[in-house]
Protein backbone atom coordinates (compact mmCIF):
# COMPACT_ATOMS: atom_id res chain seq x y z
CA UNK A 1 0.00 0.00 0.00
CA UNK A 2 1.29 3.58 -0.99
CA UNK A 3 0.49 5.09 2.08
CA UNK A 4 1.72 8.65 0.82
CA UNK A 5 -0.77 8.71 -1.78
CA UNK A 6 -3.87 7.76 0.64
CA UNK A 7 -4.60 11.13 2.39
CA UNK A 8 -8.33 12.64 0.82
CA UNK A 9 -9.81 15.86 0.93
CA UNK A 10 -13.91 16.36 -0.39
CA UNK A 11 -16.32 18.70 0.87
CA UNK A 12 -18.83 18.43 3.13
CA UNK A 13 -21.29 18.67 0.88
CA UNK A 14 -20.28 15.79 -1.30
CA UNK A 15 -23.74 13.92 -0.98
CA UNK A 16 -21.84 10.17 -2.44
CA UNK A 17 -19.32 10.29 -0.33
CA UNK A 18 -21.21 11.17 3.03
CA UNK A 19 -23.61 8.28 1.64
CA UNK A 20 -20.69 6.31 1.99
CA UNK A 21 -19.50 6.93 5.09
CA UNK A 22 -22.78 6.07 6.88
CA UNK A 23 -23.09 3.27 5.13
CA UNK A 24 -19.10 2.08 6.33
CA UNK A 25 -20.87 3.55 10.14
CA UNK A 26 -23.63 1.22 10.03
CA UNK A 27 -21.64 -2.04 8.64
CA UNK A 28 -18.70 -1.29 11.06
CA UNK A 29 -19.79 -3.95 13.37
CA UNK A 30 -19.12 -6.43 10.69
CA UNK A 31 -15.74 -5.71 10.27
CA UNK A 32 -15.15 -5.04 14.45
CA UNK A 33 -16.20 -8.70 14.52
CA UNK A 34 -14.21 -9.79 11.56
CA UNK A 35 -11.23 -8.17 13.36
CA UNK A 36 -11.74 -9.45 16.72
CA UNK A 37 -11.54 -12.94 15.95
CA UNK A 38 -7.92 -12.20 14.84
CA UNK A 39 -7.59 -11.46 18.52
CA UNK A 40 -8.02 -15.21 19.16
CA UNK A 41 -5.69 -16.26 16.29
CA UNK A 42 -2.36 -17.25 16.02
CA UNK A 43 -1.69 -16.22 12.75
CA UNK A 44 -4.11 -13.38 11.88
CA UNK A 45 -6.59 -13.83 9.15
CA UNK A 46 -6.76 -9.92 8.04
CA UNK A 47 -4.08 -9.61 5.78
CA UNK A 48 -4.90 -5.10 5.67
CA UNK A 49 -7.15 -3.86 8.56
CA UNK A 50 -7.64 -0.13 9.21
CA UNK A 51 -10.59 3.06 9.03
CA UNK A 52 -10.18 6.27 7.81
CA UNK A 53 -11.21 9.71 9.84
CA UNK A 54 -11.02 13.56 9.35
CA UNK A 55 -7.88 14.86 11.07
CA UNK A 56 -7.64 18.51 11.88
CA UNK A 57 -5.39 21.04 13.24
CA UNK A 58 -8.43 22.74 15.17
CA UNK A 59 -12.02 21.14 15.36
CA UNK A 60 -13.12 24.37 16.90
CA UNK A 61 -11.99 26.71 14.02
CA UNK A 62 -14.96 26.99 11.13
CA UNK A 63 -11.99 27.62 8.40
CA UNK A 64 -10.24 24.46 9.49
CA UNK A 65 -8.93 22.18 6.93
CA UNK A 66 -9.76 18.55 6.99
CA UNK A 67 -7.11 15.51 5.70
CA UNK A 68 -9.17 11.73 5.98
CA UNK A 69 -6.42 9.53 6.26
CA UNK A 70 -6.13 5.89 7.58
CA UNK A 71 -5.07 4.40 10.79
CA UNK A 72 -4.00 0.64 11.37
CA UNK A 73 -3.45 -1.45 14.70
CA UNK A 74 -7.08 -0.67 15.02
CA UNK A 75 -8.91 -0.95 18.91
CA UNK A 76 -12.84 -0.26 19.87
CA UNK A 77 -13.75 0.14 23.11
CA UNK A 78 -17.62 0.68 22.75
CA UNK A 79 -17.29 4.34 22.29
CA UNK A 80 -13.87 5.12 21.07
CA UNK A 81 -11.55 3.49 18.18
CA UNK A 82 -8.21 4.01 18.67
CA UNK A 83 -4.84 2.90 16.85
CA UNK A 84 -1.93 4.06 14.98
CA UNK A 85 -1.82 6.66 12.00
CA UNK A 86 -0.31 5.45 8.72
CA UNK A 87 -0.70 8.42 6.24
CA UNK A 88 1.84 11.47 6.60
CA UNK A 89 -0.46 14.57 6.41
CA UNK A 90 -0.17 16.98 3.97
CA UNK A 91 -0.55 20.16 5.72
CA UNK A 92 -1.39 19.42 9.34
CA UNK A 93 0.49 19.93 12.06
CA UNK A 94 -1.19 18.18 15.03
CA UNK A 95 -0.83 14.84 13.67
CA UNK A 96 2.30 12.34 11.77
CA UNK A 97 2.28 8.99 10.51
CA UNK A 98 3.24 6.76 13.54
CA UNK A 99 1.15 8.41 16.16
CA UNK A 100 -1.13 7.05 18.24
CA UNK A 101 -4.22 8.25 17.57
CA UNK A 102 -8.01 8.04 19.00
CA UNK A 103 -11.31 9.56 17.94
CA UNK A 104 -15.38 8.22 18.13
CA UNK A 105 -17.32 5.71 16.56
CA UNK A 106 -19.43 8.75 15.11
CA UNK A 107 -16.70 10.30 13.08
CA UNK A 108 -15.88 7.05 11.37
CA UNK A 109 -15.63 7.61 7.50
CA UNK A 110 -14.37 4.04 5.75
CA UNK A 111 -12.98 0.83 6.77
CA UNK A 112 -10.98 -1.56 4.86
CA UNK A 113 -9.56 -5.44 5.80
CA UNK A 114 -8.38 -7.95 3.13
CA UNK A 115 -9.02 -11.48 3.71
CA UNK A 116 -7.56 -14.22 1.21
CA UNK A 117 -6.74 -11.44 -1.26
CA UNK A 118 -10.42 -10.20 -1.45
CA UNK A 119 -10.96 -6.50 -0.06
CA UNK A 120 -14.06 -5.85 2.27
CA UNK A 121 -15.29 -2.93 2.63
CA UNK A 122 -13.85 0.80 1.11
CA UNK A 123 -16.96 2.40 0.51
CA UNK A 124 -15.35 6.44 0.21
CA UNK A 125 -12.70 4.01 -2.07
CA UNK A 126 -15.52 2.75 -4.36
CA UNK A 127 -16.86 6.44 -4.74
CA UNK A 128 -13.42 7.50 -6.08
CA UNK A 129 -12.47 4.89 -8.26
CA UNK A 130 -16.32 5.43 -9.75
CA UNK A 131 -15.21 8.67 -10.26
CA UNK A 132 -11.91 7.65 -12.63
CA UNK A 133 -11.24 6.68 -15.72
CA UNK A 134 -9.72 3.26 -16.95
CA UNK A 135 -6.62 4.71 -16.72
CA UNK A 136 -6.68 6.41 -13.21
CA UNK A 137 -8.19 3.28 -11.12
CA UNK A 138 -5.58 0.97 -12.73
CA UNK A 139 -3.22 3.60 -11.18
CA UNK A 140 -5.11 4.13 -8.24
CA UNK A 141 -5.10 0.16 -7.72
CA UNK A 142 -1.46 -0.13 -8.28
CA UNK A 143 -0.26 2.26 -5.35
CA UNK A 144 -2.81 0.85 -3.17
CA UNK A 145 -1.43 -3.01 -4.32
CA UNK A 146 -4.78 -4.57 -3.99
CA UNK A 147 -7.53 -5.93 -6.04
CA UNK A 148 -10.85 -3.96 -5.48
CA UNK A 149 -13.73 -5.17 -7.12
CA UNK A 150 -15.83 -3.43 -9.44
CA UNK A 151 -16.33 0.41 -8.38
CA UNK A 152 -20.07 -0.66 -7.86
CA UNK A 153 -19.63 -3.47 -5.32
CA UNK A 154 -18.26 -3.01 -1.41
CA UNK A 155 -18.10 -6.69 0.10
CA UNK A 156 -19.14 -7.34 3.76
CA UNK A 157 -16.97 -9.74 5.21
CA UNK A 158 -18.95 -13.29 6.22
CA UNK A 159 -19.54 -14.40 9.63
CA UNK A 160 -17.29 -17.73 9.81
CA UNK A 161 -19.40 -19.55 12.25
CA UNK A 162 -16.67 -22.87 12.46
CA UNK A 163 -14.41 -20.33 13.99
CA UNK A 164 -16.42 -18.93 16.08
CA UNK A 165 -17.92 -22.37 17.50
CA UNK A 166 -14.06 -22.85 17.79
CA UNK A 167 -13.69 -19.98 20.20
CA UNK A 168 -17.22 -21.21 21.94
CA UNK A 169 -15.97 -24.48 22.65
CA UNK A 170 -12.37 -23.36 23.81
CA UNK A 171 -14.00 -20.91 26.67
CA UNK A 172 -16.02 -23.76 27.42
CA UNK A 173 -13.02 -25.76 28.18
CA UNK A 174 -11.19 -23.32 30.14
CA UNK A 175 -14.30 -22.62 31.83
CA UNK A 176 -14.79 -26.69 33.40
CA UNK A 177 -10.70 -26.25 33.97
CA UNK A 178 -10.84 -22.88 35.98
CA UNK A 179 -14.36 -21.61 36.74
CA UNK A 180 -13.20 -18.35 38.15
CA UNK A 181 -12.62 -17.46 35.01
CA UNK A 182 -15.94 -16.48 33.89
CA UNK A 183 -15.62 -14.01 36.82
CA UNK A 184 -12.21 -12.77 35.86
CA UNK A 185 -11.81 -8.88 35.48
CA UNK A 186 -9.88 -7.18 32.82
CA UNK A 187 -8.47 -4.13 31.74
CA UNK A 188 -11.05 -1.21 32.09
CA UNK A 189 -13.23 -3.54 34.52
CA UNK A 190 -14.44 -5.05 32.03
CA UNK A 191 -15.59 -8.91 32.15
CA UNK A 192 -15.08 -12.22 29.31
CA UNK A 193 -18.83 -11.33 28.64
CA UNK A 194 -18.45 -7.15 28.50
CA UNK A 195 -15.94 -8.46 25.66
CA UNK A 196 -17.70 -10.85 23.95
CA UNK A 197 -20.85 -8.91 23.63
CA UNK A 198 -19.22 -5.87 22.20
CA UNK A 199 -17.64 -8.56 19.79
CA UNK A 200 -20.73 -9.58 18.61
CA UNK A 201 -19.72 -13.40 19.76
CA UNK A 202 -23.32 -15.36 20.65
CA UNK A 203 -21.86 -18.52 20.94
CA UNK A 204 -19.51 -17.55 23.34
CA UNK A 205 -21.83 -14.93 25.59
CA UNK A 206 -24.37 -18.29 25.27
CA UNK A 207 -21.52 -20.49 26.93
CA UNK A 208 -20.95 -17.91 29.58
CA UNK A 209 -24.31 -17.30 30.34
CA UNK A 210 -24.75 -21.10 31.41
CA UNK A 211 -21.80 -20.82 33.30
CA UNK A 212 -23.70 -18.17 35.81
CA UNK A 213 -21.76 -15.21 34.22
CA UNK A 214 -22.93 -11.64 35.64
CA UNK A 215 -25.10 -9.99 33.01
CA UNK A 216 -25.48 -7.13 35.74
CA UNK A 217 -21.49 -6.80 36.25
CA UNK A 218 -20.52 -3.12 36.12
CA UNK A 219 -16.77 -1.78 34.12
CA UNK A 220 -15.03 1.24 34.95
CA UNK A 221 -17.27 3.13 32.75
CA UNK A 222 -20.23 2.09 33.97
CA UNK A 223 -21.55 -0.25 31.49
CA UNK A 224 -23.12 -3.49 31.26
CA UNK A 225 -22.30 -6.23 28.83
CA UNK A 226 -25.58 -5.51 27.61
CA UNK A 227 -24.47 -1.61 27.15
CA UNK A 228 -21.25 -3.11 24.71
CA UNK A 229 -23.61 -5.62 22.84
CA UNK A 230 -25.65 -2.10 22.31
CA UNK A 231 -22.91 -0.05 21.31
CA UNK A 232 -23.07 -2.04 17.70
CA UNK A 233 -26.50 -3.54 17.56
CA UNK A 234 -25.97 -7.04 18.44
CA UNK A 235 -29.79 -7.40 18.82
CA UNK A 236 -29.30 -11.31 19.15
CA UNK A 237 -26.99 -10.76 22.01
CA UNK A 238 -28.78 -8.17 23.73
CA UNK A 239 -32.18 -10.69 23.49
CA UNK A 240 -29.37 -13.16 25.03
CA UNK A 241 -28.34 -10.76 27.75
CA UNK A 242 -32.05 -9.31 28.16
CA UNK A 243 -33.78 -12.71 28.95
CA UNK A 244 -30.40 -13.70 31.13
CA UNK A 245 -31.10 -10.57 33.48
CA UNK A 246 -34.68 -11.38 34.34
C-alpha cells in the first residue's frame, strides 16, 4: 500500500461520499467482529485492517482544513476506536504517521480489511475509483497493491461460524478447567462477557451465560455487557443478555 498517496480531501457537501461513510458507520460492526476474531488467532486472518477519519489542526476553528487519512493497529472500546496513523499529512500539524491516535465511533468515515486477497469494505474508495477513468483506477489500484472489485460493489466480510464455534468451545473448556474465570476482570473492569458482547460473539456470551456469568457486572465506565452488545447492535446478544437478566 502507498500510504503517501492515501490522504483525501472532499467537501462536506459531497452527498456520495457522506452516503458512503454512513453506510461504512452502520456495517462497522461487521468488520469489528471480523477483526476481533484475529484477537483469538495465532496467525491473523486480516491480511490489511484499518478506518479512515477527518484529522484537523483545530475542530473548533470553522476555516479548518480537513485531511481523511487511515489508521491501522485498530482498537474499539464501545465508544472510542483508537490505533496508529499510517498516512503522513499533507498540511497538518497536530498529527504524523506513527502516532497514536483516537477519535469516536461517530466520526468514522471508511474501513478496509483484506481477507484471502479479497478486499471488504472501502466504501469512500468505491466512490473515487467510480469517479476515474480506466486509466486512473488501474493507477489508483497499483499504489494501493490490492484488487478492489468493481467500483459498484463493497463486500461485507462473512460471519465464519466454524471459527467462532471454535472460540465457543475453547472458553467452554477453560471454563470446566478454571471456573473463576468467567468471573475474571480485565483491563477497564471489564468482564469475558463485557468483551464478547461488544464482539458480537453469541456462541460464546451463550456459553458464559450457562456458566452463571454476571449480566449485571458493572466496568469502569459504567456499562453493562448488555451496554457493549448495544454499542453495535448485536440485537441477538442483547435478546441473550435481556432474557439472562430477568
Amino acid at each position: 500500500m502507498n500510504r503517501s498517496s492515501s490522504v483525501i480531501y472532499h467537501l462536506g457537501d459531497d452527498r456520495e461520499m457522506l452516503r458512503a461513510s454512513a453506510r461504512a458507520r452502520e456495517s462497522f460492526r461487521h468488520f469489528f467482529h471480523c477483526l476481533s476474531a484475529d484477537f483469538n488467532r495465532i496467525v491473523p486472518a486480516c491480511e490489511l485492517a484499518c478506518v479512515k477519519t477527518p484529522f484537523c489542526d483545530d475542530f473548533s476553528d470553522p476555516d479548518y482544513d480537513l485531511e481523511h487519512m487511515w489508521v491501522d493497529q485498530v482498537e474499539f472500546d464501545g465508544v472510542n476506536l483508537s490505533g496508529v496513523l499510517i498516512n503522513s499529512p499533507n498540511k497538518l500539524r497536530s498529527v504524523n504517521a506513527g502516532d497514536d491516535v483516537e477519535f469516536p465511533l461517530r466520526r468514522l468515515d471508511d474501513w478496509l480489511c483484506v481477507i484471502d486477497d479479497v478486499v471488504y469494505g472501502g466504501f469512500t474508495i468505491q466512490v473515487i475509483r467510480s469517479r476515474m477513468d480506466a486509466e486512473e483506477r488501474e493507477r489508483h489500484d497499483e499504489a494501493w497493491e490490492l484488487n478492489f472489485p468493481e467500483p459498484e460493489t463493497v463486500h461485507v466480510p462473512p460471519t465464519c461460524e466454524t471459527f467462532e464455534e471454535m472460540i465457543a468451545s475453547a472458553l467452554a473448556d477453560q471454563i470446566a478447567t478454571a471456573p473463576s474465570t468467567v468471573d475474571e476482570v480485565f483491563d477497564g473492569g471489564r468482564t469475558l462477557l463485557h468483551m464478547a458482547s461488544l464482539f458480537g460473539r453469541e456462541k460464546s456470551v451463550g456459553v458464559l451465560l450457562q456458566n452463571q456469568a454476571d449480566v449485571d457486572a458493572i466496568c469502569d465506565r459504567g456499562w453493562t455487557a448488555y451496554d457493549y452488545a448495544q454499542s453495535l447492535g448485536w440485537t441477538e446478544v442483547m435478546k441473550m443478555l435481556g432474557r439472562a437478566g430477568k
